[in-house]
N, C-alpha and C. Protein backbone atom coordinates (compact mmCIF):
# COMPACT_ATOMS: atom_id res chain seq x y z
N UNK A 1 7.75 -2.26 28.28
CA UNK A 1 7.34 -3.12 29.39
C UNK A 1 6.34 -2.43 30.32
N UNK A 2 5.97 -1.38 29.80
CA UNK A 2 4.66 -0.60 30.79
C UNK A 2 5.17 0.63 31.05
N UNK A 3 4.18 1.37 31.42
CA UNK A 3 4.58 3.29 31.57
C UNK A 3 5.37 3.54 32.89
N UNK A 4 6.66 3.61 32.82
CA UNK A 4 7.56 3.98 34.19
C UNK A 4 8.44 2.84 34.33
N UNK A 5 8.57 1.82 33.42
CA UNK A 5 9.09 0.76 33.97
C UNK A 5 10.47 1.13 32.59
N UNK A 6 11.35 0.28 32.73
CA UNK A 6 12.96 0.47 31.90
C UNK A 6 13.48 -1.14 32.26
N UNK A 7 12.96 -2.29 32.03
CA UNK A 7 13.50 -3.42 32.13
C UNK A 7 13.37 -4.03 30.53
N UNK A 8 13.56 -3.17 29.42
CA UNK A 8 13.91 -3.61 28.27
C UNK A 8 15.26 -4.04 28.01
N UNK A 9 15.23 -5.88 28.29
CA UNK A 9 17.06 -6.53 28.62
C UNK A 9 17.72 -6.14 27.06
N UNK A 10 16.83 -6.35 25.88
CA UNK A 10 17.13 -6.63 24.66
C UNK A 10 17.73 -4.77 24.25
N UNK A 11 17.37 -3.81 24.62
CA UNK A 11 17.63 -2.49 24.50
C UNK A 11 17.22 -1.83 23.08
N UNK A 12 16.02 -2.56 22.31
CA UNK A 12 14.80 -1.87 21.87
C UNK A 12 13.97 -1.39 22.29
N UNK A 13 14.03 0.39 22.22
CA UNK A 13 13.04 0.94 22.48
C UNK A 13 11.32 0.89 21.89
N UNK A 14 10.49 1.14 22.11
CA UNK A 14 9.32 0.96 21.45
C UNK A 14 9.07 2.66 20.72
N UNK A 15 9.17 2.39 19.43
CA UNK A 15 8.75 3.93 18.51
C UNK A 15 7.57 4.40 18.34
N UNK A 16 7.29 5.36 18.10
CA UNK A 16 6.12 5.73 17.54
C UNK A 16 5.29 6.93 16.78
N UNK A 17 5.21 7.09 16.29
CA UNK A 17 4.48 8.65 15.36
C UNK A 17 3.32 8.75 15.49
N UNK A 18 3.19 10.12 15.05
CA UNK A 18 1.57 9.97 14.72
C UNK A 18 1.19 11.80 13.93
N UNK A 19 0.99 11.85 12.92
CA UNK A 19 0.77 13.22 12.12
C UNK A 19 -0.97 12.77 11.74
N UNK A 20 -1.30 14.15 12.36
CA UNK A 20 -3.35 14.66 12.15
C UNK A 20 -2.79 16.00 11.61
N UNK A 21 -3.52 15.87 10.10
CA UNK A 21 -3.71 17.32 9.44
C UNK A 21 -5.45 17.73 9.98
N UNK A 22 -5.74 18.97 10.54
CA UNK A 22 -7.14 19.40 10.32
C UNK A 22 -7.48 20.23 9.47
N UNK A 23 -7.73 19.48 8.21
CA UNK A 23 -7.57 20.32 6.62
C UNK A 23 -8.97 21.26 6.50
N UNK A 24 -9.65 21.54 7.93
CA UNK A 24 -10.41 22.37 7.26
C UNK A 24 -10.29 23.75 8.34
N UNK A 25 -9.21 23.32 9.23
CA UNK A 25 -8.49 24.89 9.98
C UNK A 25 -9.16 24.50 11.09
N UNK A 26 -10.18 23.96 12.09
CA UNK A 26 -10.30 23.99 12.84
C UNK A 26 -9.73 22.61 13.70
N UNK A 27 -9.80 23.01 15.22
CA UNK A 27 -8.64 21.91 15.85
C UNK A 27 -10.33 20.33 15.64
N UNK A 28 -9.59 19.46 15.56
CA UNK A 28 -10.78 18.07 15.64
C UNK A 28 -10.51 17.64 16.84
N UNK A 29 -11.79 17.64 17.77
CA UNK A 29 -11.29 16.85 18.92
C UNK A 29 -11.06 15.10 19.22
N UNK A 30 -10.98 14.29 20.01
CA UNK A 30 -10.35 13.08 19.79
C UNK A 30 -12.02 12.51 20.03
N UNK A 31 -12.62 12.76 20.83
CA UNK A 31 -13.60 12.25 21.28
C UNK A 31 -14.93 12.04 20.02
N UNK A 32 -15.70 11.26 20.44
CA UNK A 32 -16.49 11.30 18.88
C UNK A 32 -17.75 11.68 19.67
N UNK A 33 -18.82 12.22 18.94
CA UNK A 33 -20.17 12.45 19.23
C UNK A 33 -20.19 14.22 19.13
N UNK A 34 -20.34 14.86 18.32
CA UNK A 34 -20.86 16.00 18.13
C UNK A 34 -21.85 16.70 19.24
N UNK A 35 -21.48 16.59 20.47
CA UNK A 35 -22.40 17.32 21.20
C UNK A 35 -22.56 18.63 21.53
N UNK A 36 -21.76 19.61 21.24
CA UNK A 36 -21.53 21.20 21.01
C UNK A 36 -22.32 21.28 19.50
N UNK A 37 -23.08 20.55 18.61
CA UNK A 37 -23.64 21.04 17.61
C UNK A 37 -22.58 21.81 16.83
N UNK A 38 -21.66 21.35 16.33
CA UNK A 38 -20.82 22.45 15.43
C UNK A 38 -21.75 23.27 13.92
N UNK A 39 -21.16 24.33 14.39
CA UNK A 39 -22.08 25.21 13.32
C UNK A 39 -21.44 25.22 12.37
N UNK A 40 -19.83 25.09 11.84
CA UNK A 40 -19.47 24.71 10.79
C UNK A 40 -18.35 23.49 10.88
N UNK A 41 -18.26 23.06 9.53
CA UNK A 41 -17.31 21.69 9.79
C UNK A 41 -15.89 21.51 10.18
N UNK A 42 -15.90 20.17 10.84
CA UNK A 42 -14.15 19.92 11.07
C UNK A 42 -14.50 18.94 11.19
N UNK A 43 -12.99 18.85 10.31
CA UNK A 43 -12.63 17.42 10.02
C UNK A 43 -10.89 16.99 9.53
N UNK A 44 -10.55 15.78 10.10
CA UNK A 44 -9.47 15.73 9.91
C UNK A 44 -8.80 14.60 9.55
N UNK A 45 -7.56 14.26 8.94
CA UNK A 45 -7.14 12.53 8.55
C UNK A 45 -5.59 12.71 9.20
N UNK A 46 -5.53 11.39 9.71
CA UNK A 46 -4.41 11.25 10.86
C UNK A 46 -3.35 10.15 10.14
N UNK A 47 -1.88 9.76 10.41
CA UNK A 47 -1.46 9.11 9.71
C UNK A 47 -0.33 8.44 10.89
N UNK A 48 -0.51 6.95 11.15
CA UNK A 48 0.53 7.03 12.38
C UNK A 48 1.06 5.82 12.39
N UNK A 49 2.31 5.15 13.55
CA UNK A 49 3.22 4.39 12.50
C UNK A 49 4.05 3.86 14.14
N UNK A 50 4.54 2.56 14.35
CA UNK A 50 4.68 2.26 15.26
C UNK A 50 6.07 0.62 15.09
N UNK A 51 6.74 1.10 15.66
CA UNK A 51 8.19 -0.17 15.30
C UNK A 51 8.58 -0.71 16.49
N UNK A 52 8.98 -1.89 16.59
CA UNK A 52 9.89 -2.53 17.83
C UNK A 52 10.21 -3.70 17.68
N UNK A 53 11.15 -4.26 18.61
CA UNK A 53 11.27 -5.20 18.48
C UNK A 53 12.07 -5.94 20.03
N UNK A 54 11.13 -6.85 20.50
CA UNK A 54 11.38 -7.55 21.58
C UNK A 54 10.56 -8.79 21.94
N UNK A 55 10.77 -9.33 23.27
CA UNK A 55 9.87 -10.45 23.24
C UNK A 55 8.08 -10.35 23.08
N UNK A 56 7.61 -9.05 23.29
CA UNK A 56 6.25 -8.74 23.23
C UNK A 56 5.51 -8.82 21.55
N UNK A 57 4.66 -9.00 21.45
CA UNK A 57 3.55 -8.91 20.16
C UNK A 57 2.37 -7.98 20.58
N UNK A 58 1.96 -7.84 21.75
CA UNK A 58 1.08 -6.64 21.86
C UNK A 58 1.20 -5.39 23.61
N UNK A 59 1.08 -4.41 23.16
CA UNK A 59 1.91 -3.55 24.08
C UNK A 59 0.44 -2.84 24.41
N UNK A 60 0.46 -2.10 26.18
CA UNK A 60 -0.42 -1.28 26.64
C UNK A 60 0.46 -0.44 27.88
N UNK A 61 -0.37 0.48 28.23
CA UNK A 61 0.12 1.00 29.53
C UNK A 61 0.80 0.01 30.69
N UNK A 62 0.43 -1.21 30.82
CA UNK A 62 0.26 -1.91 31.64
C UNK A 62 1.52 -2.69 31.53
N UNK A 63 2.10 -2.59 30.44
CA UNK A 63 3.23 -3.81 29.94
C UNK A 63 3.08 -4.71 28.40
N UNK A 64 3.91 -5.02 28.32
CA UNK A 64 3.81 -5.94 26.76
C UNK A 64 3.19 -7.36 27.22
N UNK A 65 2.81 -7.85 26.20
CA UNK A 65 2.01 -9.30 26.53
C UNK A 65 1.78 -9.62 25.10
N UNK A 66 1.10 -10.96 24.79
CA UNK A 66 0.85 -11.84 23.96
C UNK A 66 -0.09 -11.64 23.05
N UNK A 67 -0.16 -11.48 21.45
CA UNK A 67 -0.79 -11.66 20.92
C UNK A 67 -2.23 -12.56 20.83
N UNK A 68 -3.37 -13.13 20.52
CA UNK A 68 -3.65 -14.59 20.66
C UNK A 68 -2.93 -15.19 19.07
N UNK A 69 -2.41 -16.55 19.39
CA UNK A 69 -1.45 -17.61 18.50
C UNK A 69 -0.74 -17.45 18.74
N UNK A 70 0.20 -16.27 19.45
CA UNK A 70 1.67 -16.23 19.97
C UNK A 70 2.29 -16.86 21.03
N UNK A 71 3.07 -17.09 21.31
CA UNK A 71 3.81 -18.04 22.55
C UNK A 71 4.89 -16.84 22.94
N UNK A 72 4.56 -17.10 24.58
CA UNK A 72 5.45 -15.86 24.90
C UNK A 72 6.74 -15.93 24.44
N UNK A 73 7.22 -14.87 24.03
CA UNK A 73 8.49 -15.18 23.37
C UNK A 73 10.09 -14.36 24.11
N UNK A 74 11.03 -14.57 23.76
CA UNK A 74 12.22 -14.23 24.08
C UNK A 74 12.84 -12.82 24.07
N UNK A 75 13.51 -12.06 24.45
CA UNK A 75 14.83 -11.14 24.34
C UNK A 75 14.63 -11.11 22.79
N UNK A 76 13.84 -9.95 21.95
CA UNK A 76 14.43 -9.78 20.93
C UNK A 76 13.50 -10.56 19.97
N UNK A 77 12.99 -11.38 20.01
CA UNK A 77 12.11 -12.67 19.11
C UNK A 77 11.38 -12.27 18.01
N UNK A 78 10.29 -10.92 18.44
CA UNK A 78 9.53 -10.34 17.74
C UNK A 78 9.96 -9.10 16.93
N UNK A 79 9.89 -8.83 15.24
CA UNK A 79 9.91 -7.67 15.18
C UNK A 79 8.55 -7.01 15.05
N UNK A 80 7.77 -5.47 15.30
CA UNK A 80 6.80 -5.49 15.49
C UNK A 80 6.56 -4.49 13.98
N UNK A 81 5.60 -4.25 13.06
CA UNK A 81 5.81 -3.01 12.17
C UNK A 81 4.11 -2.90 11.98
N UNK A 82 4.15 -1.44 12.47
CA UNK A 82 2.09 -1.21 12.42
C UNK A 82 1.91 0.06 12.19
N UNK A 83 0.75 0.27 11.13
CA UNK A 83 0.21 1.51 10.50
C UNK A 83 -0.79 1.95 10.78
N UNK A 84 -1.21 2.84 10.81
CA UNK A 84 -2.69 3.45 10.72
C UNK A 84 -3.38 4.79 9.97
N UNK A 85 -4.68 4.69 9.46
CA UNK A 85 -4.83 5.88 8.87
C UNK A 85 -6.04 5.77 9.64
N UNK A 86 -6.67 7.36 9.85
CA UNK A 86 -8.23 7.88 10.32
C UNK A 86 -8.61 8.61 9.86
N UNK A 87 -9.48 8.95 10.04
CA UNK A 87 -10.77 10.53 9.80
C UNK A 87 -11.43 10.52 10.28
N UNK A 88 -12.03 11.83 10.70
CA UNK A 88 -12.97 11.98 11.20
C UNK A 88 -13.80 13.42 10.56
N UNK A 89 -15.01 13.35 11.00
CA UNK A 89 -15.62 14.93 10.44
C UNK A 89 -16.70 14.67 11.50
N UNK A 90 -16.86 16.52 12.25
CA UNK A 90 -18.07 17.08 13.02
C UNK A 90 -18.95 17.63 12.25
N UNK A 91 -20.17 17.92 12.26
CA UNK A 91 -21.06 19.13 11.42
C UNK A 91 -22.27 19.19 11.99
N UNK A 92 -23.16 19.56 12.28
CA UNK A 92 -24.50 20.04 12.98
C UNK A 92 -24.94 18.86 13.51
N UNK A 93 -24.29 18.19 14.30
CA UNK A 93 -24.94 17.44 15.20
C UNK A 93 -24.60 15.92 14.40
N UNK A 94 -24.01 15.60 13.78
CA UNK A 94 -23.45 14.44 13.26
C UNK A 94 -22.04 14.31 13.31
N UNK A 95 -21.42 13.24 13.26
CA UNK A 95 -20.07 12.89 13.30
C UNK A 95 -19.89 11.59 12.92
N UNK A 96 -18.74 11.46 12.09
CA UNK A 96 -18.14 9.72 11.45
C UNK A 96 -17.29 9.61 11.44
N UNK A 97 -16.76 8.53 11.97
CA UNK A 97 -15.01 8.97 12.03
C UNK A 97 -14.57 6.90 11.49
N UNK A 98 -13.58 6.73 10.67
CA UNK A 98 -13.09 5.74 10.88
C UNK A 98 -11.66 5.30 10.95
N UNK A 99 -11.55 4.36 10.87
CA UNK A 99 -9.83 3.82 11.15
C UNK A 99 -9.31 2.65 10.19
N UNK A 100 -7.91 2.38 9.77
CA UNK A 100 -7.50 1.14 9.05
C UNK A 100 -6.52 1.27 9.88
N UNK A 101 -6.23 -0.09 10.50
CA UNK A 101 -4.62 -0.55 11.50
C UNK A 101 -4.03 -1.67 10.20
N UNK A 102 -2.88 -1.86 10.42
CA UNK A 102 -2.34 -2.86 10.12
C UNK A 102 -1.23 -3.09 10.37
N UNK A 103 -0.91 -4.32 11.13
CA UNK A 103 0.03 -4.76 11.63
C UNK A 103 1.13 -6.18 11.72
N UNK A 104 2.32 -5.75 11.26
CA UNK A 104 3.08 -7.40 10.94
C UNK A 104 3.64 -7.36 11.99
N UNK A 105 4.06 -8.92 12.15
CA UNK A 105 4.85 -9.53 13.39
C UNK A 105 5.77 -10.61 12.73
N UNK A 106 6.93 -10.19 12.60
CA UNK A 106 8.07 -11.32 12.29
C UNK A 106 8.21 -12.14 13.11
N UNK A 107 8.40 -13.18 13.34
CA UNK A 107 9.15 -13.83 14.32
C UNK A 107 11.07 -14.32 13.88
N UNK A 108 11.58 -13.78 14.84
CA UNK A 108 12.96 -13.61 14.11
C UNK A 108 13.39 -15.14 14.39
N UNK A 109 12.84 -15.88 15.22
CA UNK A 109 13.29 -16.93 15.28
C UNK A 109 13.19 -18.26 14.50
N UNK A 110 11.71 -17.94 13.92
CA UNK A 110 11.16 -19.26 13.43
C UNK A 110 11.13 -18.96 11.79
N UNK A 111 11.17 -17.65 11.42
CA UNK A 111 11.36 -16.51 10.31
C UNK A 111 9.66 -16.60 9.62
N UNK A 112 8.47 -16.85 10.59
CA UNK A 112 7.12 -16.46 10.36
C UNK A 112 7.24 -15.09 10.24
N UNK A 113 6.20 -14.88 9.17
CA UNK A 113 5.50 -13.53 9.13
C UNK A 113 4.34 -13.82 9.37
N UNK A 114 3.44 -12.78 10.16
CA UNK A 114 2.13 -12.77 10.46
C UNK A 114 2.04 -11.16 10.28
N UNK A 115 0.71 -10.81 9.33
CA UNK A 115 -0.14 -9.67 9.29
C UNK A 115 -1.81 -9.79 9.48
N UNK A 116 -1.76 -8.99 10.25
CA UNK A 116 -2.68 -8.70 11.08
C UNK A 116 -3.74 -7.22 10.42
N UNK A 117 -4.98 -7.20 9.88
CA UNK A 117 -5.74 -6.20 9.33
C UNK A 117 -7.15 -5.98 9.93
N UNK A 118 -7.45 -4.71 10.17
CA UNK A 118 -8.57 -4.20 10.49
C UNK A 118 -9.23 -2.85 10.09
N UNK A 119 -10.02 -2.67 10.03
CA UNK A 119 -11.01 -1.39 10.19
C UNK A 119 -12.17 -1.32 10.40
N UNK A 120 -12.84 0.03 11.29
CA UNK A 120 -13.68 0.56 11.61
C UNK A 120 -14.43 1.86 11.11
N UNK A 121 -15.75 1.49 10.77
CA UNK A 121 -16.97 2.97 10.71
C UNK A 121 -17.98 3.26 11.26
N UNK A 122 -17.73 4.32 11.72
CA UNK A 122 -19.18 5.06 12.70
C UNK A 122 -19.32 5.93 12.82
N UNK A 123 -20.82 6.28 13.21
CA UNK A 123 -21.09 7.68 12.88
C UNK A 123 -22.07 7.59 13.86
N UNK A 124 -22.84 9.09 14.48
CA UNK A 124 -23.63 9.34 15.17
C UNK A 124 -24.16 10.39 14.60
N UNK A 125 -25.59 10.61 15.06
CA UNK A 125 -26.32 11.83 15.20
C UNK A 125 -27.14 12.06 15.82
N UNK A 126 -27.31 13.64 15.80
CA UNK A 126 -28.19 13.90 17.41
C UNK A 126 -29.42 14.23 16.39
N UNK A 127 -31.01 13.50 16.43
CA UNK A 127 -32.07 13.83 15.06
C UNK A 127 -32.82 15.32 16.11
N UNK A 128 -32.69 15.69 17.10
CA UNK A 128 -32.89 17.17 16.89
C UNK A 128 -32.68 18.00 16.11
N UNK A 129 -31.95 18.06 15.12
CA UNK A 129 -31.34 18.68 14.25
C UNK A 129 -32.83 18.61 12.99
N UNK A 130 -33.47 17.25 12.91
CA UNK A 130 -34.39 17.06 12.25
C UNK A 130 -35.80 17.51 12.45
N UNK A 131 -35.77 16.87 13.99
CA UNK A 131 -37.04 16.62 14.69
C UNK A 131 -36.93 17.68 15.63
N UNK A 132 -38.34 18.19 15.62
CA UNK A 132 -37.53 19.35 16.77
C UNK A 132 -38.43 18.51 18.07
N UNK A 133 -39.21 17.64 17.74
CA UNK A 133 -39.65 16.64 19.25
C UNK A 133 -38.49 15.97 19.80
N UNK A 134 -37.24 15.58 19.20
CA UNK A 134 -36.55 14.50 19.29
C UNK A 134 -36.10 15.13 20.70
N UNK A 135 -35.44 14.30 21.82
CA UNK A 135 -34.86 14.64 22.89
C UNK A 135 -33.25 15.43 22.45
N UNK A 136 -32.73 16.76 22.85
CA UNK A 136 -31.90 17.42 22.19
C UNK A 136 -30.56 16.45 23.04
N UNK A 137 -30.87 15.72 24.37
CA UNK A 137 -29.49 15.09 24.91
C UNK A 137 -29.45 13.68 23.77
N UNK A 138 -30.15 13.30 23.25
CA UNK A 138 -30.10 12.06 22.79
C UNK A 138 -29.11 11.67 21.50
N UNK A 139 -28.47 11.13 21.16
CA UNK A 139 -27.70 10.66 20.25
C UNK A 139 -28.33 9.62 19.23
N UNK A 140 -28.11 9.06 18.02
CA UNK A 140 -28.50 7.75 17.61
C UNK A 140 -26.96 7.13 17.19
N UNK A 141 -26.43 5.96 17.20
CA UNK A 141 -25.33 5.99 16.64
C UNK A 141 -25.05 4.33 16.14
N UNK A 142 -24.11 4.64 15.47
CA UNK A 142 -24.25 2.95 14.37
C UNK A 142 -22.68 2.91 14.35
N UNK A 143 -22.23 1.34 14.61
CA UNK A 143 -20.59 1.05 14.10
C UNK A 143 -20.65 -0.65 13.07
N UNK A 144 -19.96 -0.47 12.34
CA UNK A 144 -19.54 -1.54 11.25
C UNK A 144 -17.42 -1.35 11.31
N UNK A 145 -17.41 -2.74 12.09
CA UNK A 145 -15.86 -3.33 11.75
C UNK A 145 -15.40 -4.94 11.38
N UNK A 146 -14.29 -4.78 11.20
CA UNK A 146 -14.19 -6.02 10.25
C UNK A 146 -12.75 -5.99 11.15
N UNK A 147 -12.34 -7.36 11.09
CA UNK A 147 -10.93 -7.89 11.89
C UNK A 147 -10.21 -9.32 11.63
N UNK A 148 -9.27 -9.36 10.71
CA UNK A 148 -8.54 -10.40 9.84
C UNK A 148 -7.35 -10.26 11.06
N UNK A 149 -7.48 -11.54 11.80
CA UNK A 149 -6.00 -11.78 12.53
C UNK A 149 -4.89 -12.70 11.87
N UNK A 150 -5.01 -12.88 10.73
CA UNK A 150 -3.97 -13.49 9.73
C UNK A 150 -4.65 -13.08 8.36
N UNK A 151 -3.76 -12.60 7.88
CA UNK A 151 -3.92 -12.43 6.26
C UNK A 151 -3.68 -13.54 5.74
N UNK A 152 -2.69 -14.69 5.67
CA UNK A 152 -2.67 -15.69 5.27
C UNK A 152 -3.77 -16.78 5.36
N UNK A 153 -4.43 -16.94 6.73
CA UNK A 153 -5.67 -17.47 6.41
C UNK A 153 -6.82 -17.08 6.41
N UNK A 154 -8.44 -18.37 6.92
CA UNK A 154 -9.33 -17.43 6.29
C UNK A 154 -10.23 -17.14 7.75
N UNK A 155 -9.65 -16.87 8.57
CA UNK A 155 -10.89 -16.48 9.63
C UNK A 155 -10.71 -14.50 9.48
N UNK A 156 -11.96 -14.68 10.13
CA UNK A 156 -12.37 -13.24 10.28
C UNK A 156 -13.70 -12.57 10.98
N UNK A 157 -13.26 -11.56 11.60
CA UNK A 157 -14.25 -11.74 12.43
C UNK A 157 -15.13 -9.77 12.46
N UNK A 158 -16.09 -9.91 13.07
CA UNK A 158 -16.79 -8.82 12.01
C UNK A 158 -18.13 -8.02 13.31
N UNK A 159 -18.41 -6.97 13.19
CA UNK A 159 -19.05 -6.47 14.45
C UNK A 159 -20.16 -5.60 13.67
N UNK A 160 -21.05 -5.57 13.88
CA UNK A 160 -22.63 -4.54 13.64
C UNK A 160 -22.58 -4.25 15.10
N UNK A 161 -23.02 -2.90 15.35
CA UNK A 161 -23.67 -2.45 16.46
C UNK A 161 -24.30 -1.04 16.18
N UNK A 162 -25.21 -0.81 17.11
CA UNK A 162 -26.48 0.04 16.97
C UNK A 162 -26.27 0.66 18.43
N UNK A 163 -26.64 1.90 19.08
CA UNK A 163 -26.41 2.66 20.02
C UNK A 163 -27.11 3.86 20.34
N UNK A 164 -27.69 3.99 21.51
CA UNK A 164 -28.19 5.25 21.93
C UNK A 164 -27.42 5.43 23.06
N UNK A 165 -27.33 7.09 23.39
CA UNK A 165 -26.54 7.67 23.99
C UNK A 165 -26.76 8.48 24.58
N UNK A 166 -27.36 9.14 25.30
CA UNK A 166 -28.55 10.13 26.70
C UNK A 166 -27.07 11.17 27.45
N UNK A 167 -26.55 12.26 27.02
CA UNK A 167 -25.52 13.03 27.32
C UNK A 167 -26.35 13.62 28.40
N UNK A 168 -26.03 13.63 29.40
CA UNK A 168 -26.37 14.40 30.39
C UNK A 168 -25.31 15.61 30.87
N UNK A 169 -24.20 15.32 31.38
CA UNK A 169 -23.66 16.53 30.71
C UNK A 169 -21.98 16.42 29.93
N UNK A 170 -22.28 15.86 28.40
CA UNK A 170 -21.44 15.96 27.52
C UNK A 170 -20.87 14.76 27.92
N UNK A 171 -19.66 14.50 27.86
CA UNK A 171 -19.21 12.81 27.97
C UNK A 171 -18.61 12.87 29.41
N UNK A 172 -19.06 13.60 30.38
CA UNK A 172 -18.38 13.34 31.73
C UNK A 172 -19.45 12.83 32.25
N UNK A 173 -21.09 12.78 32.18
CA UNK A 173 -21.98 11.91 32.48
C UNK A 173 -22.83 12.00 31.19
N UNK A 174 -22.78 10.33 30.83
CA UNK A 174 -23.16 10.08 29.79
C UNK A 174 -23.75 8.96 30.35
N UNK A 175 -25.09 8.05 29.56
CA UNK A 175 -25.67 6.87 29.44
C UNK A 175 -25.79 6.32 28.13
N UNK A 176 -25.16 5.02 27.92
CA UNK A 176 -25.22 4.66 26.56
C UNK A 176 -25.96 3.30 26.69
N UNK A 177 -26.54 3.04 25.66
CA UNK A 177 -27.04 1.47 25.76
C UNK A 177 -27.26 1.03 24.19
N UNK A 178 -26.55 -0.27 23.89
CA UNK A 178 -26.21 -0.81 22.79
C UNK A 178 -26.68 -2.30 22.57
N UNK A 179 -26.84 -2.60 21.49
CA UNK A 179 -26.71 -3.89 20.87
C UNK A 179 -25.60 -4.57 20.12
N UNK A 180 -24.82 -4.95 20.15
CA UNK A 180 -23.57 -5.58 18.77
C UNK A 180 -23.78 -6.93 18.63
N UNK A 181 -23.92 -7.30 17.36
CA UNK A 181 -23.72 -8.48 17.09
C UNK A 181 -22.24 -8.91 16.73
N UNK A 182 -21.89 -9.83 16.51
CA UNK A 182 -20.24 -10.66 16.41
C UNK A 182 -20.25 -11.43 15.47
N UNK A 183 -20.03 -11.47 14.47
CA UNK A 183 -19.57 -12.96 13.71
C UNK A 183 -18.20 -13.21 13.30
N UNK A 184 -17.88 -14.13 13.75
CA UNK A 184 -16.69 -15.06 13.35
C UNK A 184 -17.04 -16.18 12.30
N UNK A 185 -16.29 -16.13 11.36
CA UNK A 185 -16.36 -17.21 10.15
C UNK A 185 -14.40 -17.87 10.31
N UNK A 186 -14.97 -18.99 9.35
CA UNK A 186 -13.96 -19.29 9.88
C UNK A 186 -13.68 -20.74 8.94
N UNK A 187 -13.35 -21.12 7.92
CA UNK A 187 -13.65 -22.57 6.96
C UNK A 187 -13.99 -23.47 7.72
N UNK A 188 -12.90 -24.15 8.76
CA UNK A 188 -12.96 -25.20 9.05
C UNK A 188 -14.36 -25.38 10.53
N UNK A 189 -14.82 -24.19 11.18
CA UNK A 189 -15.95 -24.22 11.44
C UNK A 189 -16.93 -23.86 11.34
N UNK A 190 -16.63 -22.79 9.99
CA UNK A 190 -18.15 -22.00 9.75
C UNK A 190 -18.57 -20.72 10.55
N UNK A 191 -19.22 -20.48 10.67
CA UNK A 191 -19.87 -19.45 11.05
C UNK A 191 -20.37 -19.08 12.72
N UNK A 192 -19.87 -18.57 13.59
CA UNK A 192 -20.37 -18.17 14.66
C UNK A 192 -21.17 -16.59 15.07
N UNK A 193 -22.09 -17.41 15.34
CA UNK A 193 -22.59 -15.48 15.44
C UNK A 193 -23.02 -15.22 17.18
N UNK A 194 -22.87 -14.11 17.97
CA UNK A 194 -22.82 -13.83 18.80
C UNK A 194 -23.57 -12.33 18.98
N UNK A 195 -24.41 -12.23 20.32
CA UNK A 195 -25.00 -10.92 20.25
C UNK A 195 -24.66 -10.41 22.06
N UNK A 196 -24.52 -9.40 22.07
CA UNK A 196 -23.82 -8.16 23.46
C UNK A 196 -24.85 -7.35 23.46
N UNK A 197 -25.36 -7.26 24.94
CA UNK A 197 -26.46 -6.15 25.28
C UNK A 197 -25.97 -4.83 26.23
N UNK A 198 -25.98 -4.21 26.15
CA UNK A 198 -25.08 -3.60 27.44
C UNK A 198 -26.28 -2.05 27.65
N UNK A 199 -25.73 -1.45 28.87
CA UNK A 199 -26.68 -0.41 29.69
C UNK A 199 -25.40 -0.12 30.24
N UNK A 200 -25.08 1.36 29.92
CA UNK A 200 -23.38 1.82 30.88
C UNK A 200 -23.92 3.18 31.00
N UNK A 201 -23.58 3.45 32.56
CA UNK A 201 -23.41 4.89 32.71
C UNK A 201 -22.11 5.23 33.03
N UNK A 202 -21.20 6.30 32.05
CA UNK A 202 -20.28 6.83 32.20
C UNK A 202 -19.91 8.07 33.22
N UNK A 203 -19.07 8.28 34.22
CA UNK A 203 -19.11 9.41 34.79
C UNK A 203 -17.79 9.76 34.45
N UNK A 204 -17.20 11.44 34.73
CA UNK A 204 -15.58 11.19 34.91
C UNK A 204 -15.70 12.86 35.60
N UNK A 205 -14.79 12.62 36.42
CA UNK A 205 -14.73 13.47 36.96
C UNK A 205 -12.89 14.21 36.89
């Protein structure tokens, strides 16, 4: 029900794992974009795994809440069962890392199953490495994902995006600016396509 809170009436806890081998000895950090230039490689595959069961279908810091198609549900209603595998690899100024989730939702009441499938790939590189004109803060970076919110039927929905990335210093001030396109397909309406422009400056202190 959210980080600090204990009003779970049903008295399922929410589980969770998560095992990262870094099979080539060095630690992989979480963050993506190679900006230390690694002089030799790391890379790593993660394996992680997540159970519950209560009135929620999707959980955050913030509290449990609703899937979209779900109806808020009861004490107990939902069982939740979700997987994931990743990788990632650093090496002279490039990095790719991707992900597969997958996730079922019983409903104990109505005895629906719903599975839920996705994955993501992307990669960046800094072309200094190539060019020695290229700007050395600059990044180029590309993502391709795909997102089936029912396996049983046929929508699906699908993301291209393209990205530059201006590190000013490393990801505590960063400027990124992107393009993504969106398509949703879908039988009974076909095809929607959608395009996102964005200009973000990141700070963190």
């Amino acid at each position: 029900t959210g980080r600090g809170e204990d009003s779970d009436d049903d008295h399922h806890p929410l589980y969770f794992a998560r095992l990262q081998w870094n099979f080539l000895g060095k630690e992989v950090p979480f963050s993506g974009s190679d900006v230390s230039i690694s002089e030799t490689p790391m890379a790593s595959i993660g394996f992680g795994s997540a159970w519950n069961r209560s009135r929620y279908t999707r959980f955050s810091t913030s509290g449990g809440s609703e899937l979209s198609g779900f109806e808020e549900g009861v004490d107990g209603q939902y069982s939740i069962k979700q997987h994931t595998v990743d990788a990632t690899y650093f090496y002279a100024g490039f990095n790719g890392q991707g992900e597969y989730h997958e996730k079922e939702v019983t409903d104990r009441l109505s005895g629906e199953v719903r599975t839920l499938r996705g994955y993501y790939l992307q990669g960046g590189y800094f072309f200094h490495q190539l060019i020695p004109q290229w700007p050395k803060a600059l990044e180029v970076a590309a993502r391709y994902a795909r997102f089936t919110p029912d396996s049983t039927a046929s929508t699906r929905q699908y993301e291209h995006a393209v990205a530059l990335n201006w590190f000013i210093s490393g990801h505590n001030n960063k400027i990124t600016a992107d393009a993504t396109r969106f398509n949703y397909e879908e039988d009974l309406i076909g095809a929607v396509h959608e395009w996102r422009y964005r200009l973000q400056w990141d700070i963190s202190f």
